[in-house]
C-alpha atoms as a PDB file:
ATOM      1  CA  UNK A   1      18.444  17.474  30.384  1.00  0.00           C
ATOM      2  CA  UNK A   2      18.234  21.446  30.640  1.00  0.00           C
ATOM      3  CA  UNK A   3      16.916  23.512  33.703  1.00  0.00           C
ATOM      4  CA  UNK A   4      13.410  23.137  32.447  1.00  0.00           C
ATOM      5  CA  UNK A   5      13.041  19.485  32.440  1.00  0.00           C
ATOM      6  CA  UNK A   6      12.208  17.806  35.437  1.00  0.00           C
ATOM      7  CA  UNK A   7      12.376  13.821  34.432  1.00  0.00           C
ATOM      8  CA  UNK A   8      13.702  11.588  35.807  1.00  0.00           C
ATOM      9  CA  UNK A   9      15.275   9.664  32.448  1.00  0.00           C
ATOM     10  CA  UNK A  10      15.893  11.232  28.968  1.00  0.00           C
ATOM     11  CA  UNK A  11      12.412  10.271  26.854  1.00  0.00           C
ATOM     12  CA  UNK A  12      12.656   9.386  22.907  1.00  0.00           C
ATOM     13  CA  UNK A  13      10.634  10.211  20.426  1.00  0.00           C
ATOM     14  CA  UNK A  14       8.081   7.346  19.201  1.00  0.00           C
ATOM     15  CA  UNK A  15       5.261   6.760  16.586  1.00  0.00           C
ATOM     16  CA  UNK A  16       4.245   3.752  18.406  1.00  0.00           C
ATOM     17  CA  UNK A  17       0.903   2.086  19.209  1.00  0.00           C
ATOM     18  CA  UNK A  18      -0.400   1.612  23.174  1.00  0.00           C
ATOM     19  CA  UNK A  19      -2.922  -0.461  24.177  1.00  0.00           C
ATOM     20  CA  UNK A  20      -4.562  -0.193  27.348  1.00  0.00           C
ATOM     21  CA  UNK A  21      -6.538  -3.227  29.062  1.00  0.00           C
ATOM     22  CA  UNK A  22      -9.368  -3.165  31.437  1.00  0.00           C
ATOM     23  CA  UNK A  23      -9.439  -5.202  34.778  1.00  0.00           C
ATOM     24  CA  UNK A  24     -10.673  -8.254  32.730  1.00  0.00           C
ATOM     25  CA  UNK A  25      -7.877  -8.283  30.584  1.00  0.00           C
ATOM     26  CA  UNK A  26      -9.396  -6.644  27.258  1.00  0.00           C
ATOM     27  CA  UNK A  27      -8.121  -3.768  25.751  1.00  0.00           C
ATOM     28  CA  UNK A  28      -9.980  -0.712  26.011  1.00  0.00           C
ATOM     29  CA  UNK A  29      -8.649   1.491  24.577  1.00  0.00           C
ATOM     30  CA  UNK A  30      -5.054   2.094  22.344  1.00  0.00           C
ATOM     31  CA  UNK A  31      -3.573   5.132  21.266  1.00  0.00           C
ATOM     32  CA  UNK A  32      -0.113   6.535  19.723  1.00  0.00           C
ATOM     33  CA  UNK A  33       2.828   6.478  21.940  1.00  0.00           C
ATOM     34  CA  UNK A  34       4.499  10.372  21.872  1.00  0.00           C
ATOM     35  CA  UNK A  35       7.227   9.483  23.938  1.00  0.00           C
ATOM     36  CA  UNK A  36       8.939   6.649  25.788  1.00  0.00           C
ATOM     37  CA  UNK A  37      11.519   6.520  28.359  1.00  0.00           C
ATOM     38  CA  UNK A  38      12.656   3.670  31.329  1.00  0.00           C
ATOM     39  CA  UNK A  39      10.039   5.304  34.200  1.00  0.00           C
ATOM     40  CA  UNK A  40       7.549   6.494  31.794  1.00  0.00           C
ATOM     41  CA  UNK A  41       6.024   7.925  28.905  1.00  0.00           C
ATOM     42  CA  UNK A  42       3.235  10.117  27.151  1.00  0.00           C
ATOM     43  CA  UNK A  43       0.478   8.906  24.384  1.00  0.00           C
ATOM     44  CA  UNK A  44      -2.516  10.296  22.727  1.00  0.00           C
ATOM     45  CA  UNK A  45      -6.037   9.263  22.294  1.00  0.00           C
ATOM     46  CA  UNK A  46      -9.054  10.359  20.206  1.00  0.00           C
ATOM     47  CA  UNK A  47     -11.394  10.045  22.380  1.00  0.00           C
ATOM     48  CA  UNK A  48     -10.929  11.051  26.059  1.00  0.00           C
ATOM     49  CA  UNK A  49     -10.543   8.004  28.615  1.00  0.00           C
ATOM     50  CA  UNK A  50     -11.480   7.727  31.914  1.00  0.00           C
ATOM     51  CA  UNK A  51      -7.975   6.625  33.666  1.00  0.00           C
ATOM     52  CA  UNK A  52      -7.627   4.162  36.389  1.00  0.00           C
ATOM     53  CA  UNK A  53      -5.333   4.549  38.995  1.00  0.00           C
ATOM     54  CA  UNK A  54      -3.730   1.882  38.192  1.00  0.00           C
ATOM     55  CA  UNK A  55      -3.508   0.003  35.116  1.00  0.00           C
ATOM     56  CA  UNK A  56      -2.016  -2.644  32.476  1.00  0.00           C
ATOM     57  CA  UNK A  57      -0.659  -1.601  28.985  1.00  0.00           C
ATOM     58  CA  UNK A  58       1.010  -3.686  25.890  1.00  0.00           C
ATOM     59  CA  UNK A  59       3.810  -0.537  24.124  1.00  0.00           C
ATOM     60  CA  UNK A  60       5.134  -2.458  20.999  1.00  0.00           C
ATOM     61  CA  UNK A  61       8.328  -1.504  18.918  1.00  0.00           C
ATOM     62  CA  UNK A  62      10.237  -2.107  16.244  1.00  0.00           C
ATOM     63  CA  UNK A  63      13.456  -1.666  17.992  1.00  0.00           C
ATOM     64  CA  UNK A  64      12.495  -3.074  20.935  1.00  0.00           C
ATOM     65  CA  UNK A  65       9.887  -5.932  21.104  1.00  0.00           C
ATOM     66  CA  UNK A  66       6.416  -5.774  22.911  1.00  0.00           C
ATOM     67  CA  UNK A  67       6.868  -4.497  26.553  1.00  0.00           C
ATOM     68  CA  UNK A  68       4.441  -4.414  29.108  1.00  0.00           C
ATOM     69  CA  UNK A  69       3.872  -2.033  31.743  1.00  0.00           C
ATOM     70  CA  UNK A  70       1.670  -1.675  34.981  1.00  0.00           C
ATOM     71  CA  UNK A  71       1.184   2.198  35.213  1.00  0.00           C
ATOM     72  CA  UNK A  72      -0.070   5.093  36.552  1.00  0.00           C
ATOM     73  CA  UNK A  73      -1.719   8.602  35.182  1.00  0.00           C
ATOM     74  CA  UNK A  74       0.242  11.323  36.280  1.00  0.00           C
ATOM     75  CA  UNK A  75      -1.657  14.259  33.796  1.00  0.00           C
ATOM     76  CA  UNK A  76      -3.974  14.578  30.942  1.00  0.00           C
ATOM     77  CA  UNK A  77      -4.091  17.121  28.521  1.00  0.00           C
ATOM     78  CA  UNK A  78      -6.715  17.783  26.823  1.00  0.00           C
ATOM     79  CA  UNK A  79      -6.374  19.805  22.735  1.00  0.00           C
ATOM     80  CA  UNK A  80      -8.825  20.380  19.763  1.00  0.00           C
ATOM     81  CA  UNK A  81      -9.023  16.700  18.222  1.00  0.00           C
ATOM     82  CA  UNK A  82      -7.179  14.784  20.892  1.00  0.00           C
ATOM     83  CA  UNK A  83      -6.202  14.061  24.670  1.00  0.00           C
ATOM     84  CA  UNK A  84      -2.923  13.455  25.913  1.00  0.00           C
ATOM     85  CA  UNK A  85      -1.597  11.427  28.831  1.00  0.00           C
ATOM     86  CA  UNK A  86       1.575  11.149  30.705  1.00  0.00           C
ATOM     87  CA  UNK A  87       1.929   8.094  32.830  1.00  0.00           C
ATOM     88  CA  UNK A  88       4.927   6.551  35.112  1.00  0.00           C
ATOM     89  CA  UNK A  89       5.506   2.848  34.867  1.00  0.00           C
ATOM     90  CA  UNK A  90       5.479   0.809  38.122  1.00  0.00           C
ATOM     91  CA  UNK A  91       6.599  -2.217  36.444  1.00  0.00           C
ATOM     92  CA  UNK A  92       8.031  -2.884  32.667  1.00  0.00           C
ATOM     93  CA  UNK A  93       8.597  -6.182  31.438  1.00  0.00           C
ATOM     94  CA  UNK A  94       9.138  -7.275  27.651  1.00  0.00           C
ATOM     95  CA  UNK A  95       7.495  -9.864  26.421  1.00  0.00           C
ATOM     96  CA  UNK A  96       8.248 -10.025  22.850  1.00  0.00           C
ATOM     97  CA  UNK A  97      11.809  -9.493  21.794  1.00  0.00           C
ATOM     98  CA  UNK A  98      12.699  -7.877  18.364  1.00  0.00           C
ATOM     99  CA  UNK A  99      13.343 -10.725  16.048  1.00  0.00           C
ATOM    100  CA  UNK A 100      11.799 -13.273  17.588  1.00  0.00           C
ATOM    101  CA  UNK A 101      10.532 -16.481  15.589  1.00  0.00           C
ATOM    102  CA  UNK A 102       6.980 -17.001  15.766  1.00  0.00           C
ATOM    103  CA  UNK A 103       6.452 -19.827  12.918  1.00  0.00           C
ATOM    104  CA  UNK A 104       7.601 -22.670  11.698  1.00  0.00           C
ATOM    105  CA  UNK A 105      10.901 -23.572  10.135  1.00  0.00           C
ATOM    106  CA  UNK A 106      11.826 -26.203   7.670  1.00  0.00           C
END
């Protein structure tokens, strides 16, 4: 990391989808995952959300599986067609490993 950067873990570069659930369990919203790294990451909506402190979100990957997080909003940026968000992750679990067999076999 240079001078300038001030995380806390290298992020990557990700065309990824994000879903974000309300307190009942339904997602509420999903966006496209910017950037991903092992505390947190950055996604973009269309439509501006209204955050919760604290919430649950489903990040799933090619690479990686389905992982789910219990987060936190930490800014929002708002541009012409689009908001940003950067969140930190108080918990991430996967849940779905890449390559794993969900029918049946003969």
């Amino acid at each position: 990391m240079n001078g300038k950067d001030k995380r806390r873990a290298p992020r990557n570069n990700h065309n990824s989808v994000i879903e974000i659930f309300d307190v009942e369990g339904k997602v509420a919203a999903s966006g496209r995952l910017i950037d991903f790294s092992t505390v947190g990451a950055a996604f973009t909506v269309g439509d501006p959300l209204v955050m919760p402190d604290k919430f649950h979100a489903r990040m799933r990957f090619l690479d990686k599986g389905v992982l789910e997080v219990e987060a936190r909003g930490v800014w929002t940026r708002r541009e012409k067609n689009t908001t940003h968000y950067g969140i930190v992750f108080d918990s991430l679990k996967r849940v779905h490993p890449t390559g794993e067999f969900k029918g049946h076999r003969e």
